[in-house]
Protein backbone atom coordinates (compact mmCIF):
# COMPACT_ATOMS: atom_id res chain seq x y z
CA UNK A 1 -118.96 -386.85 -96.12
CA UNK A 2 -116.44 -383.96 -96.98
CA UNK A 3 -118.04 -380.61 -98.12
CA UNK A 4 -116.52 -379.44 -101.51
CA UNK A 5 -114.35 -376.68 -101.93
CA UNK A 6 -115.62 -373.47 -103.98
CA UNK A 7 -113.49 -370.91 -105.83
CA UNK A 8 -114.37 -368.46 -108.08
CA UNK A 9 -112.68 -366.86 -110.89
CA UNK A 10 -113.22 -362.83 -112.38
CA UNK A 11 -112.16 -360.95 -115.18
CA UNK A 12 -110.74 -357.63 -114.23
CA UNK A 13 -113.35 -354.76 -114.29
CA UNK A 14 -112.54 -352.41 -116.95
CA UNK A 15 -114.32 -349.49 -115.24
CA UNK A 16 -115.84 -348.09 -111.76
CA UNK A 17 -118.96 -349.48 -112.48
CA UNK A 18 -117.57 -352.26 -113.38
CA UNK A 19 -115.50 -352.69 -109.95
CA UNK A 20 -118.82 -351.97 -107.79
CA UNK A 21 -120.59 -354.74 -109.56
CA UNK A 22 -117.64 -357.06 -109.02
CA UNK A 23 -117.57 -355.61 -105.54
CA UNK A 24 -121.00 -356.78 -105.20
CA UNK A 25 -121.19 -360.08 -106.76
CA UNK A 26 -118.38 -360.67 -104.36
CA UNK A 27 -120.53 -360.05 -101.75
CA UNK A 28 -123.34 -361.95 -102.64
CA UNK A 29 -121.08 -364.79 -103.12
CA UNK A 30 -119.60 -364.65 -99.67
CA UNK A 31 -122.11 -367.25 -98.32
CA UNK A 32 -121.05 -369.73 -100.28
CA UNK A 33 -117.36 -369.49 -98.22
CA UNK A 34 -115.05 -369.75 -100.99
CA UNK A 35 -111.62 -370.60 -100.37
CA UNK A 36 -110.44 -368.13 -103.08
CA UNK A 37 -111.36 -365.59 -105.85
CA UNK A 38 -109.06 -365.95 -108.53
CA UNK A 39 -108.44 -362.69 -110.89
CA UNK A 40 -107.20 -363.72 -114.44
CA UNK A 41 -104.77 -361.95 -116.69
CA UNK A 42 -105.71 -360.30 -120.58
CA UNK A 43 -103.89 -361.51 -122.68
CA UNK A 44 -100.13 -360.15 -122.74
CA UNK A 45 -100.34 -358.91 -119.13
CA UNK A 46 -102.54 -356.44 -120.67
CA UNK A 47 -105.06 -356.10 -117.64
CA UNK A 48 -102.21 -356.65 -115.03
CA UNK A 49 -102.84 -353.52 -112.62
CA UNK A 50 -105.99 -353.99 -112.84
CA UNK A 51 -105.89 -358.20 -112.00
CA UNK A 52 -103.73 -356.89 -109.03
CA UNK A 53 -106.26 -354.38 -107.88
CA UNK A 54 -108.84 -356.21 -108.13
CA UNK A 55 -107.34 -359.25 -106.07
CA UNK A 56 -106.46 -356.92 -103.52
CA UNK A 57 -109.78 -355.47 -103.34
CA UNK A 58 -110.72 -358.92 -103.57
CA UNK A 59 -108.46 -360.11 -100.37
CA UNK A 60 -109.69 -357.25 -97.91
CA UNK A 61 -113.41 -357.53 -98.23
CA UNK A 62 -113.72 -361.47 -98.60
């Protein structure tokens, strides 16, 4: 029996707080080993330093 993959996706966080608690539900996610987070876009590329941040956050603590 193959075990299913898991991925996750996130809206950017908008503020610090915001980027602790995505910090942290990162974490608590972590045990469920998923292959990838996945940081969407706003609409027009509005959030796009933020997606990036985020994902790169993202990539060094998962």
């Amino acid at each position: 029996m193959t075990t299913p993959a898991v991925s996750f996706e996130v809206f950017p966080p908008r503020t610090v707080g915001a980027a602790f608690k995505l910090w942290d539900a990162a974490q608590a996610l972590a045990p469920l080993a998923p292959r990838f987070f996945s940081v969407t876009y706003g609409a027009g590329g509005t959030t796009r330093d933020l997606t990036h941040d985020s994902a790169h956050v993202l990539h060094r603590t998962s």
